[in-house]
Protein backbone atom coordinates (compact mmCIF):
# COMPACT_ATOMS: atom_id res chain seq x y z
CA UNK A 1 0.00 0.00 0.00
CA UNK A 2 0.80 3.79 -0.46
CA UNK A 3 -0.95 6.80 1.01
CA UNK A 4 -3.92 4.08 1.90
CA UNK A 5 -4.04 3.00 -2.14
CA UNK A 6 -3.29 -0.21 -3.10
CA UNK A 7 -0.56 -0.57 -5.33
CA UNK A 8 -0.08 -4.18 -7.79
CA UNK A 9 3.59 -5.02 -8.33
CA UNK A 10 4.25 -7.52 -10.98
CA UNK A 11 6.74 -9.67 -12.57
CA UNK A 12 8.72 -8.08 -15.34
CA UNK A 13 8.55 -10.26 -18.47
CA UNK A 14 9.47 -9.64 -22.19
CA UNK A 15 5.59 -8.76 -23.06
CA UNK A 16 5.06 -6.47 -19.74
CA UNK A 17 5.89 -3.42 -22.24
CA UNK A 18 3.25 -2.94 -24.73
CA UNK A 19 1.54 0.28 -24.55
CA UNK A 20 3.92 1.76 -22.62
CA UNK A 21 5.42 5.12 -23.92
CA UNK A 22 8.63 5.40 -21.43
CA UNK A 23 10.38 2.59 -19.67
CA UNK A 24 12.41 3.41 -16.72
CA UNK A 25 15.24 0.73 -16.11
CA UNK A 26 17.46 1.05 -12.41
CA UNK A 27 17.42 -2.50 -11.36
CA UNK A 28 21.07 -3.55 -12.80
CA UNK A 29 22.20 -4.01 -15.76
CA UNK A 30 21.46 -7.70 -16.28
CA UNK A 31 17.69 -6.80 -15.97
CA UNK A 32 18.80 -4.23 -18.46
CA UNK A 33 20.11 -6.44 -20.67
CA UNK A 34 17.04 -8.79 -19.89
CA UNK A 35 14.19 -6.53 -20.94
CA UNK A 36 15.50 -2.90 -22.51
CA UNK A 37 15.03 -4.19 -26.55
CA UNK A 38 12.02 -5.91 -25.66
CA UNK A 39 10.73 -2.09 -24.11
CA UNK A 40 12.15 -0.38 -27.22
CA UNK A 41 10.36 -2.92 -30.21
CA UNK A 42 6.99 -2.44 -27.92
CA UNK A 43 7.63 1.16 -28.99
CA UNK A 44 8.74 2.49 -25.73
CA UNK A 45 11.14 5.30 -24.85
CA UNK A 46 13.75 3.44 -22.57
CA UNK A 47 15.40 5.86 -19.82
CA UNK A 48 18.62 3.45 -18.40
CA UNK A 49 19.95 4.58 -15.29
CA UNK A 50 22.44 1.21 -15.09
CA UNK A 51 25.50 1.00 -16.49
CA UNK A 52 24.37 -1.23 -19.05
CA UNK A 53 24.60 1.52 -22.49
CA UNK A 54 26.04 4.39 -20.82
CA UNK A 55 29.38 3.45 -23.04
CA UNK A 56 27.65 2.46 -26.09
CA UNK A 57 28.57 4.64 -28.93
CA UNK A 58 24.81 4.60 -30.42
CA UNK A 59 23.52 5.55 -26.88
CA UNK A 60 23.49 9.52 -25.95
CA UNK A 61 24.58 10.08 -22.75
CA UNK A 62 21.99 12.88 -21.02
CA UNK A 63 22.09 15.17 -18.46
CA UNK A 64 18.95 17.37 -19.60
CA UNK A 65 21.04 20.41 -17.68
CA UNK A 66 23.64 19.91 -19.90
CA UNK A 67 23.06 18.38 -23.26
CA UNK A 68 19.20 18.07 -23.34
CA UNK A 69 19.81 18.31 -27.23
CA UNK A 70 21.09 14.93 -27.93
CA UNK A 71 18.20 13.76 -26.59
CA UNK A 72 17.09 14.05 -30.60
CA UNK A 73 19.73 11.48 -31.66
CA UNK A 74 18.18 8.41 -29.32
CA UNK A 75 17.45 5.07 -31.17
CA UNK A 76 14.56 4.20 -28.38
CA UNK A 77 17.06 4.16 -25.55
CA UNK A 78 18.86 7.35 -23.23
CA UNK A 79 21.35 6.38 -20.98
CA UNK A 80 21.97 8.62 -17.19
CA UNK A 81 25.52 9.31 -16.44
CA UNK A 82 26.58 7.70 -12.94
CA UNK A 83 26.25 9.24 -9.75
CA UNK A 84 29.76 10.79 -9.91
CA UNK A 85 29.58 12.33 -13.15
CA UNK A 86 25.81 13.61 -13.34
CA UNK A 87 26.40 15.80 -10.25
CA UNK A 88 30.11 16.98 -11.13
CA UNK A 89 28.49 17.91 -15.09
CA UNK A 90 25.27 19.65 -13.36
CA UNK A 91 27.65 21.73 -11.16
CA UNK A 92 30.40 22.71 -14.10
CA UNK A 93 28.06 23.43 -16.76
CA UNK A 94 27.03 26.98 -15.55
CA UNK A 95 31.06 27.72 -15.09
CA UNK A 96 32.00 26.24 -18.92
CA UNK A 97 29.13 28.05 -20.07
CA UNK A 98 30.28 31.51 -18.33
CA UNK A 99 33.62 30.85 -18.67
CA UNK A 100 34.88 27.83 -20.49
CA UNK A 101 37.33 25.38 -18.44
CA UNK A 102 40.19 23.31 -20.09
CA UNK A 103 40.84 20.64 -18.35
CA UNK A 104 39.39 19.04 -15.00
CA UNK A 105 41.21 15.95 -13.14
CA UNK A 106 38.40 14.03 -10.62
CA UNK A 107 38.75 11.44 -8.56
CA UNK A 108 35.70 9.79 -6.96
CA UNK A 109 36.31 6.79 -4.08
CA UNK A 110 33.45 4.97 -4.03
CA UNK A 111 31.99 1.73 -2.23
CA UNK A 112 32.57 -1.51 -3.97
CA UNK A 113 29.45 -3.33 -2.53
């Protein structure tokens, strides 16, 4: 239940996406890999926030802050930077924009579990 409503949870499976116009995948990328081209032939808009196509040269990499336009180039699927790297890009974009920047070295320490 939520807010007194209740709410059905079911079983992904390779049919679960007809009719539906975006597809939000966070559950790993071997459910990813499972289920995304099934989502994209039912004619669905797949948002991937695994790991799964963020380095898949077909794939545009979005932060909507920062390079909303690419999302014209998609092929049914939009891939979400990591953690890391969508904050760092949503907090430099206003200071390339004003000012431009070179070069940036980053190092990010995080937990391996």
């Amino acid at each position: 239940q939520f807010k007194g409503r209740e709410i059905i949870i079911q079983e992904a499976k390779t049919t679960s996406f007809e009719g539906v116009d975006i597809a939000f995948f966070s559950a790993g990328g071997e459910v990813s890999r499972q289920f995304v081209n099934h989502a994209v032939t039912s004619g669905a808009i797949v948002i991937d926030n695994t790991s799964e196509y963020r380095m898949a040269h077909d794939v545009p990499l979005v932060v909507p802050e920062v390079n909303a336009h690419t999302l014209k180039e998609h092929n049914g699927i939009i891939a979400v930077p990591n953690c890391s790297a969508l904050q760092m890009v949503t907090a430099l974009q206003p200071i390339r924009k004003s000012f431009g920047i070179e070069r940036i070295i980053v190092s990010t320490y995080q937990a391996v579990s």
